[in-house]
Structure formats: C-alpha cells, structure tokens
N, C-alpha and C. Protein backbone atom coordinates (compact mmCIF):
# COMPACT_ATOMS: atom_id res chain seq x y z
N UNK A 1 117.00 2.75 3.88
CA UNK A 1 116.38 2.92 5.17
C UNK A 1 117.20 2.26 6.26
N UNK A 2 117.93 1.26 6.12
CA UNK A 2 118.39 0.12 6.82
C UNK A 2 119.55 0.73 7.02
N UNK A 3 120.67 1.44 6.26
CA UNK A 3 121.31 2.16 6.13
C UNK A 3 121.49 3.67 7.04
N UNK A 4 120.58 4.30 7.02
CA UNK A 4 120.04 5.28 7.80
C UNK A 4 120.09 4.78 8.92
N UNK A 5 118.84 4.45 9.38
CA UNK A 5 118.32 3.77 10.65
C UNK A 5 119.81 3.11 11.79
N UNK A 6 120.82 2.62 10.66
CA UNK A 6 121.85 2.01 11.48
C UNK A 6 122.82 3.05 12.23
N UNK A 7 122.68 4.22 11.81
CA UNK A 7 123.10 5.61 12.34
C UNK A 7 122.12 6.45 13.24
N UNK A 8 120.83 6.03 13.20
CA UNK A 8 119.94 6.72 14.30
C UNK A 8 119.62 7.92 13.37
N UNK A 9 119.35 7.25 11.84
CA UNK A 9 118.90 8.73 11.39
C UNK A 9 117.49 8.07 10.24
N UNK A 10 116.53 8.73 10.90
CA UNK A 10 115.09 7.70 10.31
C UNK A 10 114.34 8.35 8.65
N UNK A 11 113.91 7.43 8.17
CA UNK A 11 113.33 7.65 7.01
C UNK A 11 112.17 8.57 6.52
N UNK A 12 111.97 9.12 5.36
CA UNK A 12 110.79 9.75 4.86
C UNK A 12 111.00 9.34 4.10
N UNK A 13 109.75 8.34 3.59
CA UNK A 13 109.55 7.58 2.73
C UNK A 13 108.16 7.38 2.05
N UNK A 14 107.37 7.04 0.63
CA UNK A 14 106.46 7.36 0.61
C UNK A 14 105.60 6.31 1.12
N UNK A 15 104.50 6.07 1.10
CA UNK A 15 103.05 4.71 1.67
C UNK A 15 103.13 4.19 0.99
N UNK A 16 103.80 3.39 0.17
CA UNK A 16 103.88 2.42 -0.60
C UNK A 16 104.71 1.46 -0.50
N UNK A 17 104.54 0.30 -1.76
CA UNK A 17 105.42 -1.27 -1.32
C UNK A 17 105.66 -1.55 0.46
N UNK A 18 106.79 -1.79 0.18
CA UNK A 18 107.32 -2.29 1.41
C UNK A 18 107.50 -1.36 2.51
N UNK A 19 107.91 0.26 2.54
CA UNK A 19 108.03 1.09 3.24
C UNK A 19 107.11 0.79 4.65
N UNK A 20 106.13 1.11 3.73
CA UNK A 20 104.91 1.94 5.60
C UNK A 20 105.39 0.23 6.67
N UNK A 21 105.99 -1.37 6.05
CA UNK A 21 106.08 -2.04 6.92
C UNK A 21 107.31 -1.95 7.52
N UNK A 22 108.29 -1.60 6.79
CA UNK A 22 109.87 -1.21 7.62
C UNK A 22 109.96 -0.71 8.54
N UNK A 23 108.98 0.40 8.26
CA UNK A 23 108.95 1.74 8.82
C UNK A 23 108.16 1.55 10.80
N UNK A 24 107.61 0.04 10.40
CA UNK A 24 106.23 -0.13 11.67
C UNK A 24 107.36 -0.95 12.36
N UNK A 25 107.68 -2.00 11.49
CA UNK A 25 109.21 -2.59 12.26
C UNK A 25 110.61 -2.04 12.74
N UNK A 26 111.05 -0.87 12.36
CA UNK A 26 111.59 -0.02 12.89
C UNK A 26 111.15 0.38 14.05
N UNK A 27 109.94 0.93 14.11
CA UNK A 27 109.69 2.01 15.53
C UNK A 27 109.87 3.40 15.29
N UNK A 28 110.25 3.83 14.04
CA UNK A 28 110.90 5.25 13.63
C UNK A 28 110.54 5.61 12.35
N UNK A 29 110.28 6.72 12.03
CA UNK A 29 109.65 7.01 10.41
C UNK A 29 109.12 7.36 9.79
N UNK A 30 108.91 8.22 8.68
CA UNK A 30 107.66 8.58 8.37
C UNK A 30 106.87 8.71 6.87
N UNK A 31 105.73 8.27 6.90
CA UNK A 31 105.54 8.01 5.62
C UNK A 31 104.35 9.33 4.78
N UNK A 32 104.35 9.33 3.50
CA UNK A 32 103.87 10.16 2.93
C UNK A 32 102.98 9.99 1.95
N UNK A 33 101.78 10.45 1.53
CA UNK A 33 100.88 9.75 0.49
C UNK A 33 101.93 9.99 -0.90
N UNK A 34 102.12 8.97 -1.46
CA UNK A 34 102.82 8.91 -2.71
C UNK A 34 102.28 9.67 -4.02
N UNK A 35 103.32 10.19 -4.75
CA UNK A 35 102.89 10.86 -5.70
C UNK A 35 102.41 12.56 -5.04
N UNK A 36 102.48 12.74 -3.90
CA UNK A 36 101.96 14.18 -3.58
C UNK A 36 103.05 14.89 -3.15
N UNK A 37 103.14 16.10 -3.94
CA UNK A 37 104.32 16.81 -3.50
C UNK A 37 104.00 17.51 -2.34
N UNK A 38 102.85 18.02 -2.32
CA UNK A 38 102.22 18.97 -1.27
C UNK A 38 102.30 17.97 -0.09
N UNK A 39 102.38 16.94 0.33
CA UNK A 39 102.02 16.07 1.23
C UNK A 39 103.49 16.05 1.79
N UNK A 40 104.57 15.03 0.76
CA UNK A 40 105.94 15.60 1.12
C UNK A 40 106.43 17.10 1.75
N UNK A 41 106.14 17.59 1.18
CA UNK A 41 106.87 18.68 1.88
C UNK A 41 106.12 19.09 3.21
N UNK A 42 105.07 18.67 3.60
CA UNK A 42 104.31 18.90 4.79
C UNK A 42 105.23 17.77 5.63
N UNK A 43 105.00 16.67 5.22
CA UNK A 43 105.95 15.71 5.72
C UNK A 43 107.58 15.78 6.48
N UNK A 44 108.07 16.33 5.02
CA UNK A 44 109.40 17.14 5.29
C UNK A 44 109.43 18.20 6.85
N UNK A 45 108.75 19.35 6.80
CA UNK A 45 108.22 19.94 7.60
C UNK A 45 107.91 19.83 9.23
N UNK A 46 107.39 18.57 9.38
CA UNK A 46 106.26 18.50 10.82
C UNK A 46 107.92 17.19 10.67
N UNK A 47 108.94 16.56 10.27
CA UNK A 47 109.85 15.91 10.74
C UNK A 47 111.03 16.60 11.10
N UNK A 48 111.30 17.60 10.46
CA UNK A 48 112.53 18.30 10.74
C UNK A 48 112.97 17.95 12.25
N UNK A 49 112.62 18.53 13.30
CA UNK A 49 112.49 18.39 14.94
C UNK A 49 112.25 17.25 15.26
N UNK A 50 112.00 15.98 14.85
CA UNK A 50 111.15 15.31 15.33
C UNK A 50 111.62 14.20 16.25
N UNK A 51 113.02 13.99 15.86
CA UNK A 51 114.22 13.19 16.19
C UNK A 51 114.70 13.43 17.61
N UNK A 52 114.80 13.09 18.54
CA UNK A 52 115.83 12.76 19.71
C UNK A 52 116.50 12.11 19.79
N UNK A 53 117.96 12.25 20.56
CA UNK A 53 118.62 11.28 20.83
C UNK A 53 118.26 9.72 21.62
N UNK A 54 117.15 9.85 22.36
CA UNK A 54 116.47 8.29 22.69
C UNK A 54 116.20 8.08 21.37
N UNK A 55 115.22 8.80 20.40
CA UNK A 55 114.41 7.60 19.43
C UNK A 55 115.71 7.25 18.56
N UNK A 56 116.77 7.81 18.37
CA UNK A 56 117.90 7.44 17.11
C UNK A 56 118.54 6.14 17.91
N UNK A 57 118.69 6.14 19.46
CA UNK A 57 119.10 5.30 19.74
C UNK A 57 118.36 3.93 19.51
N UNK A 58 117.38 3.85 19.96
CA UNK A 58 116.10 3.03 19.78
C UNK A 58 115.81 2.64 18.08
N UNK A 59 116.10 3.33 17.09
CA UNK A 59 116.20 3.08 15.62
C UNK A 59 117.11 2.52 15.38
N UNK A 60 118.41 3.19 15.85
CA UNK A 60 120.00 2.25 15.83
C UNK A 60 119.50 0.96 16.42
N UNK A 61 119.17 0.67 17.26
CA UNK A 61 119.00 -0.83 18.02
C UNK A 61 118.34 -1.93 17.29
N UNK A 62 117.03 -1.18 16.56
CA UNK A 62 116.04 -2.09 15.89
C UNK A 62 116.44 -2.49 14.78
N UNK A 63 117.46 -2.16 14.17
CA UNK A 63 117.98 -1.91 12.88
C UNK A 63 118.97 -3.39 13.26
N UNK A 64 120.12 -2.73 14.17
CA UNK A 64 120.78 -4.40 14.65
C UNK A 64 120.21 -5.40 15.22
N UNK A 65 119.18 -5.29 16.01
CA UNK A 65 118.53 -6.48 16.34
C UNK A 65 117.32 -7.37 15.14
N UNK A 66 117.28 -6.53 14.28
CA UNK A 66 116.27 -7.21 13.30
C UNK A 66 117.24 -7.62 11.86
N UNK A 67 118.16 -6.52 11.82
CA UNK A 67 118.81 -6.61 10.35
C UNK A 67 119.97 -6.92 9.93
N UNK A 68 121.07 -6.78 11.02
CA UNK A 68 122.03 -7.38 11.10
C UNK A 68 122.22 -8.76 10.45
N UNK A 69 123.44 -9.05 10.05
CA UNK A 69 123.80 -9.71 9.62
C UNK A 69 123.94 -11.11 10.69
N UNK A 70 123.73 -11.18 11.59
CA UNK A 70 124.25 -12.53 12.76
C UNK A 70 122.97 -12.77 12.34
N UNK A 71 121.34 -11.65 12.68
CA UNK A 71 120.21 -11.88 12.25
C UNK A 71 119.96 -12.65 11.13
N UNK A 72 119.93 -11.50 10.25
CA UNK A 72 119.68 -12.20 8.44
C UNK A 72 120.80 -13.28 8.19
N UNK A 73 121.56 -13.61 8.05
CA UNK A 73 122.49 -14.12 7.79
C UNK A 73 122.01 -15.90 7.87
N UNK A 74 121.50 -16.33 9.03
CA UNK A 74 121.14 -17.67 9.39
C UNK A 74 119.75 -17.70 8.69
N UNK A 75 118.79 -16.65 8.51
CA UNK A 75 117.73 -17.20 7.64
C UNK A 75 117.68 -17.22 6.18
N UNK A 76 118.56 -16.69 5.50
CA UNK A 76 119.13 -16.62 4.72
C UNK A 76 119.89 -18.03 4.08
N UNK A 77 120.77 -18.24 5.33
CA UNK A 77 121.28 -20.17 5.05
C UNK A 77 120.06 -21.26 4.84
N UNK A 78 119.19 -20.69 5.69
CA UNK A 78 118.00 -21.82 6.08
C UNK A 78 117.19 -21.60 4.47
N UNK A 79 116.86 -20.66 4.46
CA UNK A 79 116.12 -20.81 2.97
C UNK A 79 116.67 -20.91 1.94
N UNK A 80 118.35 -20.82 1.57
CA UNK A 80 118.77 -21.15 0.18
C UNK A 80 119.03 -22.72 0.29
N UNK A 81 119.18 -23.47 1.86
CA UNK A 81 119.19 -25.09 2.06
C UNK A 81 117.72 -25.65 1.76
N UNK A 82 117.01 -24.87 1.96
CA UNK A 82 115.52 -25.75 1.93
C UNK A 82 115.30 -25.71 0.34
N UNK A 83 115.80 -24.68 -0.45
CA UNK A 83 115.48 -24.52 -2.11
C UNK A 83 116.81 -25.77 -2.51
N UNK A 84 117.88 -26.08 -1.80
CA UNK A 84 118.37 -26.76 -2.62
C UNK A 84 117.82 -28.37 -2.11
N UNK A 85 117.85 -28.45 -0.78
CA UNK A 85 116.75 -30.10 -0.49
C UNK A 85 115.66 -30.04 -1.17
C-alpha cells in the first residue's frame, strides 16, 4: 500500500487487520468486505475512475509525510533505545 500510495496510485484492499486504518490515514482507498468476491469486483468497478490527479497527489504526500523514512526512521531509534534501557 505504502508502495503504491508513494506513486499516487491508491489501494483495494480488503476490511480487515490493519488495512481499513492505513487506508483512513492515507486519505485514499478502498476497502472491501473480505472473503466476498461479488463485493470485490463491485469494488474493482465503482474504483476504476475514481482517481484524479489532486487525490494521487494528496496520497503521494501522505505517504511521505507519515511514512517516510526521516518520519519512521527516528521512532524507530526511540523504541529499539527504550527496549535496550
């Protein structure tokens, strides 16, 4: 997803685990009742079009401002220092 998103190109993904919250922290996305094929492909469907060049930009952005590495990177230090203090 993180992957995607860093290109301005957003997810279909199903309602489960972690997704439907990426997806709310993104700003971009769309999720699907899991396990339903009929649901996916409706999904598939009503997203095809759904994309503009604002929202990919706006997905590209959220993606570096939340996931980036300058981001993750320092909380990442902070919590493998606090497991070793």
């Amino acid at each position: 997803m993180l992957e995607a998103g860093l290109v301005g190109v957003p997810s279909l993904v199903p309602d489960h685990g972690a997704f439907p919250e990426r997806i709310r922290e993104l700003g971009h996305g769309w999720t699907y009742p899991a396990g339903s094929p009929p649901a996916l492909c409706q999904a598939m469907v009503e997203s095809v079009n759904a994309t503009d060049v604002q929202a990919s930009e706006q997905l590209r952005r959220a993606v570096q401002n939340n996931f980036s590495m300058e981001v993750t990177g320092p909380k990442i230090s902070r919590l493998m220092t606090s497991l070793i203090d």
